[in-house]
N, C-alpha and C. Protein backbone atom coordinates (compact mmCIF):
# COMPACT_ATOMS: atom_id res chain seq x y z
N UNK A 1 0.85 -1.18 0.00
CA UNK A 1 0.00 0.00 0.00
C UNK A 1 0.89 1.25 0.00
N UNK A 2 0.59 2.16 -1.08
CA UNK A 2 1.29 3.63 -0.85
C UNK A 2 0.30 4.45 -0.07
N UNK A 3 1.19 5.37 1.08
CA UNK A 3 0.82 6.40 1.74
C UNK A 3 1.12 7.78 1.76
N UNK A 4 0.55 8.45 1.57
CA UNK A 4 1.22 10.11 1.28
C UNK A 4 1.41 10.27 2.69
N UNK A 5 2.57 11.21 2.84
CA UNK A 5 2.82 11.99 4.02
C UNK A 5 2.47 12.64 3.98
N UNK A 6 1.74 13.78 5.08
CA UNK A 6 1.16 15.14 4.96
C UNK A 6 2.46 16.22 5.61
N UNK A 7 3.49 15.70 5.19
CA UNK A 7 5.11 16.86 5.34
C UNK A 7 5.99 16.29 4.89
N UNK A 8 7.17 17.47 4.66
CA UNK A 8 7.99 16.82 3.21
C UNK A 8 9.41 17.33 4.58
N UNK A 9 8.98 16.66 5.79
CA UNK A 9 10.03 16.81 6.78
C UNK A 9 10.96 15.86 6.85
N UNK A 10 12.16 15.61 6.01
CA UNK A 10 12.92 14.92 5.86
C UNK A 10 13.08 13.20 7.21
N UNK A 11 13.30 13.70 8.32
CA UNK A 11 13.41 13.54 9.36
C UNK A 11 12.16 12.48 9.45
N UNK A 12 11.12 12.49 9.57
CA UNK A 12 9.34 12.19 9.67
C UNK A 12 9.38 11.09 8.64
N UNK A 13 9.55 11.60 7.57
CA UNK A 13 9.65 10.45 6.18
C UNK A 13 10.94 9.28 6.49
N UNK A 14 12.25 9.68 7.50
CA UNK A 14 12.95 8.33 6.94
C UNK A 14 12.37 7.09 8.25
N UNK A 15 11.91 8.32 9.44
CA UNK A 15 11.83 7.55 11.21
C UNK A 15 10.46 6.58 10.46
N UNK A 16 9.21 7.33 9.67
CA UNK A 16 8.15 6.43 9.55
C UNK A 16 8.29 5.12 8.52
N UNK A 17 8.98 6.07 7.48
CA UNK A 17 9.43 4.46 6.17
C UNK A 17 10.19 3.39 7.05
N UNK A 18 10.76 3.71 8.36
CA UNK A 18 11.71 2.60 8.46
C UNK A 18 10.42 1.75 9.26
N UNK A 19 10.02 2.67 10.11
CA UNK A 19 8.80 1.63 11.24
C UNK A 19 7.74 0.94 10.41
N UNK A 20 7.28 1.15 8.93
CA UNK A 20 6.24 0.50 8.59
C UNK A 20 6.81 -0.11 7.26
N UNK A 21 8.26 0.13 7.14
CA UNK A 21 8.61 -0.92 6.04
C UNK A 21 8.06 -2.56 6.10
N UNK A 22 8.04 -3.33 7.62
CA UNK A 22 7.65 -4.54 7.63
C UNK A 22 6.45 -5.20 7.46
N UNK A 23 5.71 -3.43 7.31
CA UNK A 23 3.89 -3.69 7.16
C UNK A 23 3.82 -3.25 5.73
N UNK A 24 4.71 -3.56 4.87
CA UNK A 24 4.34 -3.59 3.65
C UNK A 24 3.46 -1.81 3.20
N UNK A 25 4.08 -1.15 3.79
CA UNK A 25 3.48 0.19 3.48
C UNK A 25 4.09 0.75 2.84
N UNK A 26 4.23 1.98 1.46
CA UNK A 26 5.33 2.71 1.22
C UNK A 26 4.89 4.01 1.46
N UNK A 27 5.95 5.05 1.98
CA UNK A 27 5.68 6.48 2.76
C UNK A 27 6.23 6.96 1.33
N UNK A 28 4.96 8.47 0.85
CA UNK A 28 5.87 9.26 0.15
C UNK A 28 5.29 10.44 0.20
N UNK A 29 6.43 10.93 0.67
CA UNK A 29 6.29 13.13 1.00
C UNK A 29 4.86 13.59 0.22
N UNK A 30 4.50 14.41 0.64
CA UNK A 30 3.21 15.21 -0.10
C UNK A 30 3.81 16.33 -1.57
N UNK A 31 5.40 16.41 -1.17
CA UNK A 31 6.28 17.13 -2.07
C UNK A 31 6.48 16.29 -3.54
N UNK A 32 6.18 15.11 -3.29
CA UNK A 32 6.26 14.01 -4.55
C UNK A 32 5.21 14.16 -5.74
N UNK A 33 4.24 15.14 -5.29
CA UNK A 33 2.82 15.19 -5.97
C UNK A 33 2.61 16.59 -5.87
N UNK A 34 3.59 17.87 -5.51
CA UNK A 34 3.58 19.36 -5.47
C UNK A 34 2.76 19.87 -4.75
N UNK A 35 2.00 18.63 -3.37
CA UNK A 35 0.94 19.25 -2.66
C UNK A 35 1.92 20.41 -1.85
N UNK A 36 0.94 21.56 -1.82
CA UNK A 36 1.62 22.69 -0.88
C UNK A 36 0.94 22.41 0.76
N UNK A 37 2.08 22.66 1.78
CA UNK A 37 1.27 22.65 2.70
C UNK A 37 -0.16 23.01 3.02
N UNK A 38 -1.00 22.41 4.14
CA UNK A 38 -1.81 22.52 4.43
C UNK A 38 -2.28 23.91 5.33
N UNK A 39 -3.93 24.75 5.18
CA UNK A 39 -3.64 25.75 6.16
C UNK A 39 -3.99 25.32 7.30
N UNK A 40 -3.02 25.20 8.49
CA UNK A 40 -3.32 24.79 9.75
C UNK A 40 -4.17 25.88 10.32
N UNK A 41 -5.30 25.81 10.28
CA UNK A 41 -6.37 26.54 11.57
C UNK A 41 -6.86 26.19 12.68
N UNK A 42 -6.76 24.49 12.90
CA UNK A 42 -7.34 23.98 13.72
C UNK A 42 -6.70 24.55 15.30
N UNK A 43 -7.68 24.03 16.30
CA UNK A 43 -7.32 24.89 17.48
C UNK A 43 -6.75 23.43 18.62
N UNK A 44 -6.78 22.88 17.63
CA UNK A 44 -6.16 21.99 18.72
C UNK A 44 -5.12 20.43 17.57
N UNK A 45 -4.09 19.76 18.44
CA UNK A 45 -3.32 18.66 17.71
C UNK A 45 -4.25 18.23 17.00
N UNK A 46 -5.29 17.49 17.12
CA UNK A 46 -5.93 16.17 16.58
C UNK A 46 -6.91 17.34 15.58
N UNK A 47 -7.50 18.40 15.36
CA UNK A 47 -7.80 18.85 14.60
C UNK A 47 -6.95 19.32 13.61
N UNK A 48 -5.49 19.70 13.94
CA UNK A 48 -4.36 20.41 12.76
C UNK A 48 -4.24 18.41 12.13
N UNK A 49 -3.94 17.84 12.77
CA UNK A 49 -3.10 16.86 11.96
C UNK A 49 -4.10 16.25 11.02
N UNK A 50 -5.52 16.12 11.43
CA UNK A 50 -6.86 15.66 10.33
C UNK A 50 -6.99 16.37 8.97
N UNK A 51 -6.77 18.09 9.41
CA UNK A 51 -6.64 19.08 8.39
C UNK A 51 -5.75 18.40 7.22
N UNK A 52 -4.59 18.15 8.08
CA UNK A 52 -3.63 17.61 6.86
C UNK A 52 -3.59 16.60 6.41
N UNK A 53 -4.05 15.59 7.18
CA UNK A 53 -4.01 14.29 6.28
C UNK A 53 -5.40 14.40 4.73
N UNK A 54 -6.18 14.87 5.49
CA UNK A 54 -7.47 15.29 4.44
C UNK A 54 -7.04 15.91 3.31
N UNK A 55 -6.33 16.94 3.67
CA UNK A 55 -5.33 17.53 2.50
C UNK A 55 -4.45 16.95 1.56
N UNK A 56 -3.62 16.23 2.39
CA UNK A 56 -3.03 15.67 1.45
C UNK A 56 -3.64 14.15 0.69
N UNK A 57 -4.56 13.68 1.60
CA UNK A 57 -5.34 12.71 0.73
C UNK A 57 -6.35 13.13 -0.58
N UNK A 58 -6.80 14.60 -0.39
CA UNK A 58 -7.63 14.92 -1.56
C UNK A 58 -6.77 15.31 -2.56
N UNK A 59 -5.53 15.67 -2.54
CA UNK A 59 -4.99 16.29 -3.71
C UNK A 59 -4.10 15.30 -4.01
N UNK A 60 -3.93 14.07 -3.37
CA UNK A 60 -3.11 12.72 -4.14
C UNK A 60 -3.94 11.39 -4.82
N UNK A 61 -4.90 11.24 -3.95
CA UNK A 61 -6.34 10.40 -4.13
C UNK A 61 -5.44 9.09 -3.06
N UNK A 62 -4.73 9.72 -2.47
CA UNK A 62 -4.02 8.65 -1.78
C UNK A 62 -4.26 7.93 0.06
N UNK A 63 -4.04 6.69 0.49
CA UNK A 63 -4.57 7.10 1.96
C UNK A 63 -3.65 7.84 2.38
N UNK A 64 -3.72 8.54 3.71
CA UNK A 64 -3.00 9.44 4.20
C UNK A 64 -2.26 9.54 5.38
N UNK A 65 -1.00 9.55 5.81
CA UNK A 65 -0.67 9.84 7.95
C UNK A 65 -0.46 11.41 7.39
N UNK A 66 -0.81 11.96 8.68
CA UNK A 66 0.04 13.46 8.89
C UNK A 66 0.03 13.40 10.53
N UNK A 67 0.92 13.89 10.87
CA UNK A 67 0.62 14.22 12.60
C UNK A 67 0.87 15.84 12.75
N UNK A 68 0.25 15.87 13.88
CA UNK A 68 0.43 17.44 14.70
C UNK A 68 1.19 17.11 15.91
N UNK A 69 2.39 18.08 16.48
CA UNK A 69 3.01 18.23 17.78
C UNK A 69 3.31 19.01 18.37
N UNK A 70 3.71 18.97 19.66
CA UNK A 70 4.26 20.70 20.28
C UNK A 70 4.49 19.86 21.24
N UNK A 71 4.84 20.89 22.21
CA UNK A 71 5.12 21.42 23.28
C UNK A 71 4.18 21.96 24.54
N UNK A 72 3.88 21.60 25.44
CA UNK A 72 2.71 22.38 26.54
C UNK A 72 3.97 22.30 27.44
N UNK A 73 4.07 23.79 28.36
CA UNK A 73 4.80 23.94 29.41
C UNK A 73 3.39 24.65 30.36
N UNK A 74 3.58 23.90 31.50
CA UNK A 74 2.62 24.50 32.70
C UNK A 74 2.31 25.37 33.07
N UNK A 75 3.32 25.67 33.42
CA UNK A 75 3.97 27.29 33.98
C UNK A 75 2.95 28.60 32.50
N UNK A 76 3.01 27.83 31.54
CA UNK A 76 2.35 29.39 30.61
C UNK A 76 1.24 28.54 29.79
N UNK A 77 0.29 28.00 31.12
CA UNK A 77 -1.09 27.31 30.80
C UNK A 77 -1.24 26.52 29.37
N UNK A 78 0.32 25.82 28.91
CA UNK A 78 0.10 24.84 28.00
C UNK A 78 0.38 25.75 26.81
N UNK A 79 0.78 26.96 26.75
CA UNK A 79 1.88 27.20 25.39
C UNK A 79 3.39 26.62 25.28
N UNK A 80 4.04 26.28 24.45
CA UNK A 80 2.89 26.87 23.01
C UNK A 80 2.56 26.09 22.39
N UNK A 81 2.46 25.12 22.64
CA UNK A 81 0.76 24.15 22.24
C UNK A 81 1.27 23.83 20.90
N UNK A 82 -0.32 23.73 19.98
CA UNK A 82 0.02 23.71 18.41
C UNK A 82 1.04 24.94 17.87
N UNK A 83 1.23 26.28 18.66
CA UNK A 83 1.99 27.01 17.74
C UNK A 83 3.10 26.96 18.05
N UNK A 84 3.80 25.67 18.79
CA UNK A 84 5.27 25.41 18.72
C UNK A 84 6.25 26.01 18.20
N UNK A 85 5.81 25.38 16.43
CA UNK A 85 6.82 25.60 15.22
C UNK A 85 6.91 27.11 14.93
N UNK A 86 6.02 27.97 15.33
CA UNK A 86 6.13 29.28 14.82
C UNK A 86 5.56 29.95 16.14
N UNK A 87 6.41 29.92 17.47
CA UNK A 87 5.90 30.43 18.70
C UNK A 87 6.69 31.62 18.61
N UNK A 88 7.95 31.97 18.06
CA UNK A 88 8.34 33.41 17.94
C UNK A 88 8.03 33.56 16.60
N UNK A 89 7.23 33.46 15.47
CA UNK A 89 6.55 34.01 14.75
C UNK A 89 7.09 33.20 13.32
N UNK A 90 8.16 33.20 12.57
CA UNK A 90 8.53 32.59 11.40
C UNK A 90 8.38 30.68 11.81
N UNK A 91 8.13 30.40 10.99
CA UNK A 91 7.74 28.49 11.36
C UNK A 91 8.99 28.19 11.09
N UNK A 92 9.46 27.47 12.19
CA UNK A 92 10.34 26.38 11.87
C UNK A 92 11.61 27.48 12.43
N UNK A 93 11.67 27.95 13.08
CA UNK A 93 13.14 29.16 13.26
C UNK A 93 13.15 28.27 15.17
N UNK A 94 14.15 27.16 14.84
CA UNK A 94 14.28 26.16 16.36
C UNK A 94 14.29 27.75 17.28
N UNK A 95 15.99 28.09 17.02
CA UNK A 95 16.66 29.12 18.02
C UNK A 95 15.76 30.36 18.50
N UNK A 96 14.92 30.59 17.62
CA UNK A 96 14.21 32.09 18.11
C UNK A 96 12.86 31.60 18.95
N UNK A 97 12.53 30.20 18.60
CA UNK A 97 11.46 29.65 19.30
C UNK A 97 12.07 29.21 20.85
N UNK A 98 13.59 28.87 21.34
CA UNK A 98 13.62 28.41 22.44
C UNK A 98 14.46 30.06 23.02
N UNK A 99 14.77 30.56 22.55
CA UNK A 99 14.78 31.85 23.46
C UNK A 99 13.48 32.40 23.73
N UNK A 100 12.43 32.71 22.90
CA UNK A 100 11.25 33.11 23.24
C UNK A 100 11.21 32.21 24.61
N UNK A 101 10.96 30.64 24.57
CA UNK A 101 10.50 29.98 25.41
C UNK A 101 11.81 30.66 26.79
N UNK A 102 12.14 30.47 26.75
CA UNK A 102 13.01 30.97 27.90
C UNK A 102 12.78 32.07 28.76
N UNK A 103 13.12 33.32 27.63
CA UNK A 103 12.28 34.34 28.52
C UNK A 103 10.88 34.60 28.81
N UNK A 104 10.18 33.44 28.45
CA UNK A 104 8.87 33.65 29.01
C UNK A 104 8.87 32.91 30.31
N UNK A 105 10.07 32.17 30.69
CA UNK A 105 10.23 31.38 31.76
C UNK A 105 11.20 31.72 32.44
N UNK A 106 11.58 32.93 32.30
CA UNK A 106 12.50 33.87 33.07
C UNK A 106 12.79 33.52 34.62
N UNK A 107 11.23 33.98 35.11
CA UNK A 107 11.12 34.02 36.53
C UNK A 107 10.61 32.74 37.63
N UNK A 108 10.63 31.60 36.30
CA UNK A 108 10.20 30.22 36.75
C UNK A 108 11.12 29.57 37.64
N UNK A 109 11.03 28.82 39.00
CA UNK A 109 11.39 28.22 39.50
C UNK A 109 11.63 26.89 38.47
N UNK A 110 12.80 26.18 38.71
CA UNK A 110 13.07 25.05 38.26
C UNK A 110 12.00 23.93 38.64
N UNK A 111 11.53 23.86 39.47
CA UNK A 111 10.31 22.81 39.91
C UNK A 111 8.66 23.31 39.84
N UNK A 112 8.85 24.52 39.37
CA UNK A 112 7.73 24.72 38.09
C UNK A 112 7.84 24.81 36.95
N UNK A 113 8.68 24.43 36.23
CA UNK A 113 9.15 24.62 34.96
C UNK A 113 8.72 23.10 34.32
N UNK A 114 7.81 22.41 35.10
CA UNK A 114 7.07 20.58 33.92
C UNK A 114 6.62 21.10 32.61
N UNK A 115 6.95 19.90 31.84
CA UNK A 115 5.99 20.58 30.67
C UNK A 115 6.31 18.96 29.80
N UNK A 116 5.25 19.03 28.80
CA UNK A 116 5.51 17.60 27.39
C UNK A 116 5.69 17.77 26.39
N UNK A 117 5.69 16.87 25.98
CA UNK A 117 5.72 16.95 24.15
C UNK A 117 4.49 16.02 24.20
N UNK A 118 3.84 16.56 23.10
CA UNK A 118 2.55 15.75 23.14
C UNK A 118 2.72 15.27 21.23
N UNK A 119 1.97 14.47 20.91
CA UNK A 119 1.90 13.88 19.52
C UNK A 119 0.47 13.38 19.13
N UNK A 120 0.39 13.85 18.31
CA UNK A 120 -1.07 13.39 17.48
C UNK A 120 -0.80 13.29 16.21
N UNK A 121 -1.40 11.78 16.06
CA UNK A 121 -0.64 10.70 14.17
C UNK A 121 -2.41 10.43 13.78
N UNK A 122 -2.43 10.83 12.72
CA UNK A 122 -3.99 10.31 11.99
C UNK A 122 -3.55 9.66 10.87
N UNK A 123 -4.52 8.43 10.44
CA UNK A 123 -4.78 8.19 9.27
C UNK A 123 -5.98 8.03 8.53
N UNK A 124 -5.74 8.51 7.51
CA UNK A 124 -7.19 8.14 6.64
C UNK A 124 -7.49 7.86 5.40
N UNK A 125 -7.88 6.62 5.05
CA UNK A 125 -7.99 5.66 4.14
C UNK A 125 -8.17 6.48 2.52
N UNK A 126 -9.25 7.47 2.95
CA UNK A 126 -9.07 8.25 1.71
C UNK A 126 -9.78 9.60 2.18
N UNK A 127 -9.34 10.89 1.38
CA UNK A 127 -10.46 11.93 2.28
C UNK A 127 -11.21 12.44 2.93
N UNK A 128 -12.26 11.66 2.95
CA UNK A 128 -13.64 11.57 3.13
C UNK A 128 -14.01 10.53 4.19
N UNK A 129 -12.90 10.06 4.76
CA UNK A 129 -12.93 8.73 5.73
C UNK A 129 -13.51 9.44 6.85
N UNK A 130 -15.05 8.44 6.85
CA UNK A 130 -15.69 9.00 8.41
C UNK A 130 -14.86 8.67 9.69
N UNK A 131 -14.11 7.71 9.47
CA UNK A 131 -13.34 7.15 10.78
C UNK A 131 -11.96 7.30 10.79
N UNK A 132 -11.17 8.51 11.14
CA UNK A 132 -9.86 7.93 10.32
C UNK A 132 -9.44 7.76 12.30
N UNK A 133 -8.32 7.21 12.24
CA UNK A 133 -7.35 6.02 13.09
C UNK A 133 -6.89 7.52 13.46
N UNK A 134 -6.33 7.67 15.08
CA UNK A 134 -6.43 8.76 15.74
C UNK A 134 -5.55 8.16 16.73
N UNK A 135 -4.13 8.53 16.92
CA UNK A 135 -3.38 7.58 18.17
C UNK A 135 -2.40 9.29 18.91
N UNK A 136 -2.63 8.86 19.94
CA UNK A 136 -1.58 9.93 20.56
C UNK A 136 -0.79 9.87 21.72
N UNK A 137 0.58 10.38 21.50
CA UNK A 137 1.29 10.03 22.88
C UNK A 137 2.00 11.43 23.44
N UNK A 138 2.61 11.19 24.64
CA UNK A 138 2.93 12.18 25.04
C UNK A 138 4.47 11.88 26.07
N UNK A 139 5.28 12.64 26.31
CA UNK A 139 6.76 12.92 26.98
C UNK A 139 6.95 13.77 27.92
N UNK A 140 6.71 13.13 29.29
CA UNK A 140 6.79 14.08 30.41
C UNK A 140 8.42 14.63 30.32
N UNK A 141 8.57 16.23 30.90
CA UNK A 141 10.16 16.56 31.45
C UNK A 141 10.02 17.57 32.18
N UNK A 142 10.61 18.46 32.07
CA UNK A 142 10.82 19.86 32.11
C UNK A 142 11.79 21.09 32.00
N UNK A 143 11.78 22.18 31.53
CA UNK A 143 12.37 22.85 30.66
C UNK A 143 13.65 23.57 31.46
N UNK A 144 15.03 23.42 31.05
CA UNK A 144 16.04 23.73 31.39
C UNK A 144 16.27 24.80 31.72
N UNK A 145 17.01 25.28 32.08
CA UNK A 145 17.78 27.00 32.29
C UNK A 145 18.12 27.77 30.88
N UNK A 146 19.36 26.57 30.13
CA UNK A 146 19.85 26.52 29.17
C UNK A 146 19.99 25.28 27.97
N UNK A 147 20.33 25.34 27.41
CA UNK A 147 20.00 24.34 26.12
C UNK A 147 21.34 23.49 26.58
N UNK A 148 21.22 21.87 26.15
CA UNK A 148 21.92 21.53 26.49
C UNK A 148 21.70 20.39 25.33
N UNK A 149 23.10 19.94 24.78
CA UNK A 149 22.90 18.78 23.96
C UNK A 149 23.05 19.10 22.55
N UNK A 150 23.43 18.30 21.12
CA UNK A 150 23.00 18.49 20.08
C UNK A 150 22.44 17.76 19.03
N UNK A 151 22.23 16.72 19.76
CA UNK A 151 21.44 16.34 18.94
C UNK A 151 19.48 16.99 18.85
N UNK A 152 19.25 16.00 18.20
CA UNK A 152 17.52 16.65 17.68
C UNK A 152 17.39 17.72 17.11
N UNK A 153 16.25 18.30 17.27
CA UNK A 153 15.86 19.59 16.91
C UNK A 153 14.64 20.18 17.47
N UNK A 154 13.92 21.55 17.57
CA UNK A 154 12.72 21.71 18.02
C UNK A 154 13.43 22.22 19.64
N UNK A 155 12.66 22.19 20.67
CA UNK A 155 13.21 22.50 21.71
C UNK A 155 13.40 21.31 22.37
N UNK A 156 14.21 20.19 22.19
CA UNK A 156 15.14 19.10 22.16
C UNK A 156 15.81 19.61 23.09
N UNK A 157 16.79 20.93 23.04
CA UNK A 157 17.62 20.91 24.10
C UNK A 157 17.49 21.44 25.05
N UNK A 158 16.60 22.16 25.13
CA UNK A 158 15.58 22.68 26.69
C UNK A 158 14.97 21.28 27.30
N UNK A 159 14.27 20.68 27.10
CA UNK A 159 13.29 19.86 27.27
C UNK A 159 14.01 18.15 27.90
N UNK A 160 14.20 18.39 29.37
CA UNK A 160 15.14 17.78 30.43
C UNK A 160 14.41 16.41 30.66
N UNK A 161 14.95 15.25 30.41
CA UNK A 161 14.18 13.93 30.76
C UNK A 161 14.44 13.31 31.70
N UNK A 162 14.06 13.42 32.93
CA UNK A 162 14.22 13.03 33.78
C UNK A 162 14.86 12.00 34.45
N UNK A 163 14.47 11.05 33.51
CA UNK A 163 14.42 9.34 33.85
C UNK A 163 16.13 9.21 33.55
N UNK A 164 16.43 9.67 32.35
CA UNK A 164 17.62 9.42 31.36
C UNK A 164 18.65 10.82 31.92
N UNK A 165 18.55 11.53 33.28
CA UNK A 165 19.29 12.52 33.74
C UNK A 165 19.88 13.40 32.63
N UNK A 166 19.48 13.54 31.34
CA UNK A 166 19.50 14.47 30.13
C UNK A 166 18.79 15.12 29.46
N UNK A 167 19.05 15.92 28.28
CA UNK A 167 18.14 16.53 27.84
C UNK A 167 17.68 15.59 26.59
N UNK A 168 16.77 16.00 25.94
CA UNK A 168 16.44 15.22 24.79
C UNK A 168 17.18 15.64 23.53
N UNK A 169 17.96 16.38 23.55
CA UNK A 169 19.15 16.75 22.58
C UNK A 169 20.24 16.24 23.14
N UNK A 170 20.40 15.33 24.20
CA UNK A 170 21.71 14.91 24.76
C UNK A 170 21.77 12.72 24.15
N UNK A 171 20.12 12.52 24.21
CA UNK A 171 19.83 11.09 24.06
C UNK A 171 20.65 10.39 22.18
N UNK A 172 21.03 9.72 22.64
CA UNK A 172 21.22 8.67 21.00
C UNK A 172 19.86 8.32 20.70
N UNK A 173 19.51 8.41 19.32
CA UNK A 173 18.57 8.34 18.66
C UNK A 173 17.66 7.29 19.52
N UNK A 174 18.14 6.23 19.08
CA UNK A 174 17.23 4.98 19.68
C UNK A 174 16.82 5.10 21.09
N UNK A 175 17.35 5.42 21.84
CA UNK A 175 16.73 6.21 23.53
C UNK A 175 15.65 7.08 23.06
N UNK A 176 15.64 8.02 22.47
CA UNK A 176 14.73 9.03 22.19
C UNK A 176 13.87 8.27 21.64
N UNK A 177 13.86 7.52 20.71
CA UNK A 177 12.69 7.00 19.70
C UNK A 177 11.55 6.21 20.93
N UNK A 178 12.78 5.65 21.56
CA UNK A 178 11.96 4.57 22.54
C UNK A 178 10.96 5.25 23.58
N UNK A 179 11.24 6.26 23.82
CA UNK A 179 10.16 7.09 24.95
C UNK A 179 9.91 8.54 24.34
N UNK A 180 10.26 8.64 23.26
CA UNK A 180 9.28 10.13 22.53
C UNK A 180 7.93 9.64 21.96
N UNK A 181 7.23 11.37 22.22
CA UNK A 181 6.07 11.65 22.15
C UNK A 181 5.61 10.58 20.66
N UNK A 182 6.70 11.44 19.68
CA UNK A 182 6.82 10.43 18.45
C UNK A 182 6.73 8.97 18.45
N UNK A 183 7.54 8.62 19.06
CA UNK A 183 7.78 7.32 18.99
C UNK A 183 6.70 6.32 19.81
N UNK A 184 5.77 6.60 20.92
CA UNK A 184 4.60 6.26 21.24
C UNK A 184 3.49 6.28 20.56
N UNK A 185 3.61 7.36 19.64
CA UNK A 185 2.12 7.66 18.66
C UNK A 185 2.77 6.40 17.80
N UNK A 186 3.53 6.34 16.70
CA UNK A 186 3.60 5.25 15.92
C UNK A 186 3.77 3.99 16.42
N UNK A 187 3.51 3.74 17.79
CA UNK A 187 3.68 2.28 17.54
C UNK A 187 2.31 2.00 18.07
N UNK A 188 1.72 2.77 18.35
CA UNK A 188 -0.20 3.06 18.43
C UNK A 188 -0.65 2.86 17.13
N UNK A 189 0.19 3.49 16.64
CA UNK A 189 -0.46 3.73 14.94
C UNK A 189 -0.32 2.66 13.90
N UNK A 190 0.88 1.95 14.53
CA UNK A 190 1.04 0.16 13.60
C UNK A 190 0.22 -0.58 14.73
N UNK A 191 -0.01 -0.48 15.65
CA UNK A 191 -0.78 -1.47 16.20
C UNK A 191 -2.38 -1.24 15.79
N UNK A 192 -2.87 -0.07 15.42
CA UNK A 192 -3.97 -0.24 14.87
C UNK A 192 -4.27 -0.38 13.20
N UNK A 193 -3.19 -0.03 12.60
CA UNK A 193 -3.04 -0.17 11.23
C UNK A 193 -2.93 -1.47 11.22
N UNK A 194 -2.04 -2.28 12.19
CA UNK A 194 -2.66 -4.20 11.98
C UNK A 194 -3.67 -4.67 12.17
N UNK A 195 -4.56 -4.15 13.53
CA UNK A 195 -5.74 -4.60 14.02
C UNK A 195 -6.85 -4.31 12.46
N UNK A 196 -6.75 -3.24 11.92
CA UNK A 196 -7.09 -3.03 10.35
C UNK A 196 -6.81 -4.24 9.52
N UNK A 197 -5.81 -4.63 9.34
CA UNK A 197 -5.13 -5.74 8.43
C UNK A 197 -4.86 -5.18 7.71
N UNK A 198 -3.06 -3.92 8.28
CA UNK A 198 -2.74 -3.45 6.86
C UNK A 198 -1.47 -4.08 7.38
């Protein structure tokens, strides 16, 4: 079965082709077919990531994954939420998004400073799918002083894991995969894509 991706996020396309290569699935970017991104309006994960899979299923005729993610920190009642990627204003600018986050957490005590990564993965069979498959996970931590680490990306190196005494820009891939937000939604998402019989 071919699946359109609803993002042409390098990163997203190789972590998912590798997890559903054994389910006989093939992943291909929404960039393969000149879909332009989707307009995210929705006000919440599981509404942005539906937007897009719908999107990119109507303009490929293809079934569809897209997910939505962020960030909720406590301390500033769960921003910045869906507007993660563009919380200091240009999408996708990591560095201007984790200084914003910082000085909005200026005056935060370190033991109010909890916060997650949350993940929401949809699929849907074709556009118009009354039911599409809806899995979501989430990554307790909380947010550093300073950035620490280099691997990942996103606010990876703020975002302190407790368990693993590091940041999530400090973990080797496979640590991260195993307890990220990410990495919980997809294995929700092959366990119901089998219960399907795909």
């Amino acid at each position: 079965m071919k699946v359109v991706l609803a993002s042409n996020n390098k990163g997203k396309l190789r972590e998912l082709g590798e997890l559903l290569a054994d389910h006989h699935i093939e992943i291909v970017p929404q960039g393969k077919f000149d879909i332009p991104d989707a307009v995210e309006d929705g006000l919440s994960f599981v509404e942005s990531a539906i937007i897009k899979a719908r999107h990119a299923a109507t303009l490929s005729g293809l079934p569809a994954i897209a997910d939505d993610s962020g960030l909720e920190v406590d301390a500033l009642k769960g921003e910045p939420g869906i507007y993660s990627a563009r919380y200091a204003g240009e999408d996708g600018d990591d560095a201007a998004n984790n200084r914003k986050l910082l000085e909005a957490l200026a005056d935060v005590p370190d033991e109010q400073r909890t916060a997650r990564f949350q993940c929401v993965m949809v699929f849907m069979r074709h556009a118009m799918d009354p039911t599409p498959l809806v899995c979501q996970g989430s990554w307790e931590g909380r947010i550093l002083q300073a950035p620490m680490g280099d691997n990942g990306f996103g606010y990876d190196p703020l975002f302190w894991v407790p368990g693993e005494n590091a940041s999530a820009a400090q973990l080797p891939a496979e640590v991260k995969n195993a307890q990220s937000h990410r990495g919980k939604t997809l294995r929700c998402l092959l366990e119901q894509l089998a219960a399907r019989g795909y």
